[in-house]
Protein backbone atom coordinates (compact mmCIF):
# COMPACT_ATOMS: atom_id res chain seq x y z
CA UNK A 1 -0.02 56.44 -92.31
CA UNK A 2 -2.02 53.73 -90.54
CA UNK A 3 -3.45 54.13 -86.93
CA UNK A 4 -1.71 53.48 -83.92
CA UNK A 5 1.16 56.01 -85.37
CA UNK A 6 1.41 59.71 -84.27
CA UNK A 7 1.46 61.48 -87.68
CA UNK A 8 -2.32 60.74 -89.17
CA UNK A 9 -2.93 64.10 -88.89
CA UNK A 10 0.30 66.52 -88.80
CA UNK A 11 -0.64 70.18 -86.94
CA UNK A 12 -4.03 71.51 -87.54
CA UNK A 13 -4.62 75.16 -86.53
CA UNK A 14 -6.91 76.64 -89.29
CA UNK A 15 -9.81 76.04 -86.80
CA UNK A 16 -13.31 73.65 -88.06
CA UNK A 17 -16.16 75.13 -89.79
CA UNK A 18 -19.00 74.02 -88.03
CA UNK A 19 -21.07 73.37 -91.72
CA UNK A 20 -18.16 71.16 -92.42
CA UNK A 21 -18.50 69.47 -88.72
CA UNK A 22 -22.30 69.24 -88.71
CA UNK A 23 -22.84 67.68 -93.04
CA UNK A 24 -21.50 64.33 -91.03
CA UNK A 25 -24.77 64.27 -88.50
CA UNK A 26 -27.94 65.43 -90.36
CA UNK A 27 -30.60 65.10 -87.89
CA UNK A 28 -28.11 64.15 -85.19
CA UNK A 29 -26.85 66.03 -82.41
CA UNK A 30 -23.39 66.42 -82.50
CA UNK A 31 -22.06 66.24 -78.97
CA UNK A 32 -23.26 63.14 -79.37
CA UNK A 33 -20.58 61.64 -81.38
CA UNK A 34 -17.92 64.37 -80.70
CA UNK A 35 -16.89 64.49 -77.34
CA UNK A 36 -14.38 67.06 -75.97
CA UNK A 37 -13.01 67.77 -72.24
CA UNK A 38 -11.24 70.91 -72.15
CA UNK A 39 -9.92 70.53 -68.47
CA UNK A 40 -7.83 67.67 -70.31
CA UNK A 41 -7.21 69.36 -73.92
CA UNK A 42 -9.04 65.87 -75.48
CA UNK A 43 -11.38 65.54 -77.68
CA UNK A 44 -12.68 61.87 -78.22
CA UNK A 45 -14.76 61.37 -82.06
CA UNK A 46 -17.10 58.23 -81.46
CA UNK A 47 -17.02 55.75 -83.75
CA UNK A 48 -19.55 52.89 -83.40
CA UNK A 49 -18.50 49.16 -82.81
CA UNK A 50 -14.60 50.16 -82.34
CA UNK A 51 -14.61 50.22 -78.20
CA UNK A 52 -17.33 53.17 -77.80
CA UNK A 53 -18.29 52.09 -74.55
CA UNK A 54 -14.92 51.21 -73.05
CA UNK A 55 -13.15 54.90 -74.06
CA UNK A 56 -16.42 56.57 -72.86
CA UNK A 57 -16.25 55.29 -69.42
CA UNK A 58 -12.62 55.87 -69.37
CA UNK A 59 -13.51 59.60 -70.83
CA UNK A 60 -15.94 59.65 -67.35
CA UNK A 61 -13.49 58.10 -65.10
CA UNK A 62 -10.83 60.58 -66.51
CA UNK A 63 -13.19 63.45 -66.01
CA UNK A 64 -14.97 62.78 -62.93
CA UNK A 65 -12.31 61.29 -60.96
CA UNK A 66 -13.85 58.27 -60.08
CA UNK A 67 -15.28 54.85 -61.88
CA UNK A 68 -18.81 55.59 -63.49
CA UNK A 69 -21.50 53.94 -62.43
CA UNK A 70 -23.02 50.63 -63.71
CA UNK A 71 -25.67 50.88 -66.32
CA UNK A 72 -25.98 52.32 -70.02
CA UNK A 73 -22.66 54.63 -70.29
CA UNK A 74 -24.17 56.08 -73.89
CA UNK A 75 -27.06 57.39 -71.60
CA UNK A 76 -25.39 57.94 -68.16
CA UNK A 77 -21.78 59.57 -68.96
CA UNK A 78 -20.77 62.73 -66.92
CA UNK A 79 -18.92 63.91 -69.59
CA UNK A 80 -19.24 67.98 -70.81
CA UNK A 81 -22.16 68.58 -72.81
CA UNK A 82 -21.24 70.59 -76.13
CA UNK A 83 -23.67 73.44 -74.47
CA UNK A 84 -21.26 73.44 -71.42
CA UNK A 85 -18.25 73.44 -73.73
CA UNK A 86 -19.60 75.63 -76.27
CA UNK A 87 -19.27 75.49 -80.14
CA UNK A 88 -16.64 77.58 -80.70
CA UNK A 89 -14.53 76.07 -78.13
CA UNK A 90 -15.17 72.88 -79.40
CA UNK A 91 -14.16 74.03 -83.01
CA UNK A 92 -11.42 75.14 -81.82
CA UNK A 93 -10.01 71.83 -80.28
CA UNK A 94 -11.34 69.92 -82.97
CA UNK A 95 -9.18 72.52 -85.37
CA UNK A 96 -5.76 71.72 -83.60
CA UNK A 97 -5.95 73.39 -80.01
CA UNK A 98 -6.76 69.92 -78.38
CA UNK A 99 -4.85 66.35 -78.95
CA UNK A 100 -7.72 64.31 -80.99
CA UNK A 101 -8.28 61.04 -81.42
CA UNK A 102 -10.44 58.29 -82.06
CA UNK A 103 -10.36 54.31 -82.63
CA UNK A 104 -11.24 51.94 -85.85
CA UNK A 105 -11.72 48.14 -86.48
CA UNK A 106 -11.55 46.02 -88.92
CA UNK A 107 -14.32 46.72 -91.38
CA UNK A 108 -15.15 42.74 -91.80
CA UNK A 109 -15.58 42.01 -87.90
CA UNK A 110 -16.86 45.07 -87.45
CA UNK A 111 -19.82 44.51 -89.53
CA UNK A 112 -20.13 41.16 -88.27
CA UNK A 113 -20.20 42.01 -84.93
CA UNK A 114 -23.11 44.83 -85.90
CA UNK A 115 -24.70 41.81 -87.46
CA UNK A 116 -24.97 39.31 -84.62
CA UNK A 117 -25.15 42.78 -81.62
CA UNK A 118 -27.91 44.25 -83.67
CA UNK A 119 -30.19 42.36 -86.35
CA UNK A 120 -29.75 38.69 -84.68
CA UNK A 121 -30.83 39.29 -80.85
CA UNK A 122 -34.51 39.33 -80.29
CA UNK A 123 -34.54 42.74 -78.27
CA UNK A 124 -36.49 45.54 -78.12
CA UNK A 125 -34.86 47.58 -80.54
CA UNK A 126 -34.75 45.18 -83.22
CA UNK A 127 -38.22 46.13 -84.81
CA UNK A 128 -36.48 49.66 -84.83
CA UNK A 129 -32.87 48.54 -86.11
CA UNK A 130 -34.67 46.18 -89.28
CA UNK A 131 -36.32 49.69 -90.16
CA UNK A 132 -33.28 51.95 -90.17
CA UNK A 133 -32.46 48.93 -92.59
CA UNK A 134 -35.07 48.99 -94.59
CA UNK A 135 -36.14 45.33 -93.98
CA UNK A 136 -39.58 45.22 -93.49
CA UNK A 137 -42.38 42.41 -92.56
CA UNK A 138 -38.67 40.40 -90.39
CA UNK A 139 -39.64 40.97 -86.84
CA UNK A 140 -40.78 37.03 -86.45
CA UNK A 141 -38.14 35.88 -88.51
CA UNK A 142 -34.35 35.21 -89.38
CA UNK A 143 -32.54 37.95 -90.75
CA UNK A 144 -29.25 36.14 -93.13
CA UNK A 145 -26.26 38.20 -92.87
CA UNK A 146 -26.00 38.02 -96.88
CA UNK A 147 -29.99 40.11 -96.68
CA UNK A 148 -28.46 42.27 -93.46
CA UNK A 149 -25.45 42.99 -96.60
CA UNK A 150 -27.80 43.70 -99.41
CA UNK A 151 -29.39 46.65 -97.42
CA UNK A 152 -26.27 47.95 -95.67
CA UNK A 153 -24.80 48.15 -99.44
CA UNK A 154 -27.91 50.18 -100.21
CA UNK A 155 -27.09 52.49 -97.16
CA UNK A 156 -23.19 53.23 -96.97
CA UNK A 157 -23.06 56.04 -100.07
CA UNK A 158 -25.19 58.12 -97.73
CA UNK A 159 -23.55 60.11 -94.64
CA UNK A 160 -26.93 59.79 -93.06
CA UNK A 161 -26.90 56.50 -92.43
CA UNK A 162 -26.41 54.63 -88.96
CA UNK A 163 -23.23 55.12 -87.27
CA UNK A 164 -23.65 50.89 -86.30
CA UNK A 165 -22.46 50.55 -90.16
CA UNK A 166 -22.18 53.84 -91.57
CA UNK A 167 -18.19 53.79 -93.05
CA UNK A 168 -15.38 54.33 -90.06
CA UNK A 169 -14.26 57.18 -92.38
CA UNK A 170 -17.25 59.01 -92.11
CA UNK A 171 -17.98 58.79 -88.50
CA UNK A 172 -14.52 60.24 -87.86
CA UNK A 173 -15.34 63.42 -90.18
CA UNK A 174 -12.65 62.76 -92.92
CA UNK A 175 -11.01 64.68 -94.24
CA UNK A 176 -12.49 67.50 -91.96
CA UNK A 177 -10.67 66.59 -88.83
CA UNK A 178 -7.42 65.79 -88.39
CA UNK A 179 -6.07 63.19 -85.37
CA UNK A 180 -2.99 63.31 -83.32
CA UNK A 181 -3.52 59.19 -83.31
CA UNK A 182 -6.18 57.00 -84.84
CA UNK A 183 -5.63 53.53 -82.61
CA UNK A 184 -7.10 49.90 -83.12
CA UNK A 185 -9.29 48.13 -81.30
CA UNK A 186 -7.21 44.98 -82.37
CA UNK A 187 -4.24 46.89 -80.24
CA UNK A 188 -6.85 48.90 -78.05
CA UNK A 189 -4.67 48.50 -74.38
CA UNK A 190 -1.34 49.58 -76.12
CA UNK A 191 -2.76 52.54 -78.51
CA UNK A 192 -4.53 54.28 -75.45
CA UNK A 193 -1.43 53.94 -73.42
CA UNK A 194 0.14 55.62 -76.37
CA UNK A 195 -2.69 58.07 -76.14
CA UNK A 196 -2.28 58.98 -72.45
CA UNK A 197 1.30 59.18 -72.81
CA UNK A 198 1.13 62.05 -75.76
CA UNK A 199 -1.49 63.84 -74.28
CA UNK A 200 -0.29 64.16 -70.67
CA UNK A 201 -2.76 62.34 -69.39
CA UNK A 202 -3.26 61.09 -65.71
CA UNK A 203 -3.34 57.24 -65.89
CA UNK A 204 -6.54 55.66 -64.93
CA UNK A 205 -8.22 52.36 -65.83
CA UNK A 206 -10.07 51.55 -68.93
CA UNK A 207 -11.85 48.17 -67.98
CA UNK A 208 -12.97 46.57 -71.25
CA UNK A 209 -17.39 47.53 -71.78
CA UNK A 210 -19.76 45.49 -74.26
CA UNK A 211 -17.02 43.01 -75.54
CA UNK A 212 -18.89 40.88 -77.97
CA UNK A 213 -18.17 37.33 -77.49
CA UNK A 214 -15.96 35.71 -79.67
CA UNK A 215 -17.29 33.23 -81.79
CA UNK A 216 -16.01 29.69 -83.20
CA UNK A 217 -17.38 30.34 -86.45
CA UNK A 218 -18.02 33.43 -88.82
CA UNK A 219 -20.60 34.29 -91.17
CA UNK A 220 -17.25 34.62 -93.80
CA UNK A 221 -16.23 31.36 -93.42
CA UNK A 222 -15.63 29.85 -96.86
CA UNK A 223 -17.68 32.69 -98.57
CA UNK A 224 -15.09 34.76 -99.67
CA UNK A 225 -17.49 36.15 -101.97
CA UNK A 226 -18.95 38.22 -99.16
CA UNK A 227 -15.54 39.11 -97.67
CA UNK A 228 -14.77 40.72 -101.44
CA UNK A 229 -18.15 42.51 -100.82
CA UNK A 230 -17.54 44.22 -97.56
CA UNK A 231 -14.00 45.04 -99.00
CA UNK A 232 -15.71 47.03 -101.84
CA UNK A 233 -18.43 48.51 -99.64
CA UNK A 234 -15.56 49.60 -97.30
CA UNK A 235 -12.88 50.44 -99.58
CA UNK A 236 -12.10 53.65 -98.54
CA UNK A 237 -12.09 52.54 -94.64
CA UNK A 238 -9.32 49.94 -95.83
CA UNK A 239 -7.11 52.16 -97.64
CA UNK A 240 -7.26 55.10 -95.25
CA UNK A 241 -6.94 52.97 -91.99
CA UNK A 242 -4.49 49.93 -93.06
CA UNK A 243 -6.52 46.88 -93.04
């Protein structure tokens, strides 16, 4: 069933092994990516590029009671460490005891938009970003998107890859977890009004974070050869999600 339905998931109570949880995040910490409030009965699984930054300030906002405050919300969140929460508590939620949920994109802007957020800028994590690719020797020069492809199609079979373009299906632990509602970030204002509505939630706002700028033009236009690549990288991400 695609997101932005109730139903993705049907009623989970077996409980999570936490080998099954932690295979998705070698050398990662997972409270990290999964985040769970259990004053709320949530639990929120992070998936890069699909409104991250947006849901976790809501998450804050909804916790804390207030707006966060400006800066980095990756780095500055209030949210309940997993130590705070504890592991089995948070297996437990993630197993059925908590509404889940969680948001995806469209595979083809959402690699785009990794492209021109993460290998185009000249920032200081570039140098760092080209080696997670693999592309060596391109800190003083243009990175294409079709060379940004070739090594992201060298990546995606592994689960260790970066969440930026690791596949959507992957960083939302399929078939592991289960979610009361997947949403869209094409429909993000609607699906998390669906979301507060199911899970009782007390309404606050969710002002938009890190909105990449919408571009005339697109590294796919008239190059449908690539778009047939990124449908093949991401197959499974198209099937499972509706795109």
């Amino acid at each position: 069933m695609p997101p932005g339905t109730t139903g993705t998931t049907g009623t989970q109570m077996d409980g999570v092994p936490w080998r099954a949880v932690k295979r998705f995040f070698p050398g990662r910490h997972v409270g990290t990516f999964v985040l769970a409030l259990p004053d709320h009965d949530l639990v929120y699984v992070k998936n890069a590029k699909a409104g991250c930054s947006t849901i976790l300030a809501w998450l804050d906002h909804l916790h804390t009671g207030s707006p966060p405050p400006p800066g980095n919300i990756h780095q500055q969140h209030r949210l309940p460490r997993l130590r705070e929460v504890g592991r089995d508590r948070l297996l437990e939620m993630l197993g059925g005891s908590a509404y889940r949920f969680s948001f995806v994109r469209n595979p083809r802007t959402r690699l785009e938009s990794t492209y021109w957020n993460k290998v185009v800028p000249d920032h200081k994590e570039r140098p760092r970003v080209l080696g997670l690719l693999g592309i060596l020797g391109a800190e003083d020069r243009t990175v294409g998107f079709e060379e940004f492809l070739d090594a992201v199609e060298h990546q995606v079979s592994s689960v260790d890859c970066d969440p930026h373009w690791r596949p959507q299906h992957l960083n939302l632990l399929h078939p592991v977890v289960r979610f009361n509602r997947i949403g869209r970030l094409e429909s993000f204002a609607a699906d998390l009004d669906a979301i507060q509505q199911e899970a009782g939630l007390p309404r606050v706002p969710a002002p938009q974070r890190n909105v990449s700028r919408r571009a005339d033009t697109s590294v796919f236009d008239g190059r449908p050869d690539l778009v047939q690549r990124v449908e093949t990288i991401y197959a499974t991400d198209y099937e499972l999600y509706g795109y």
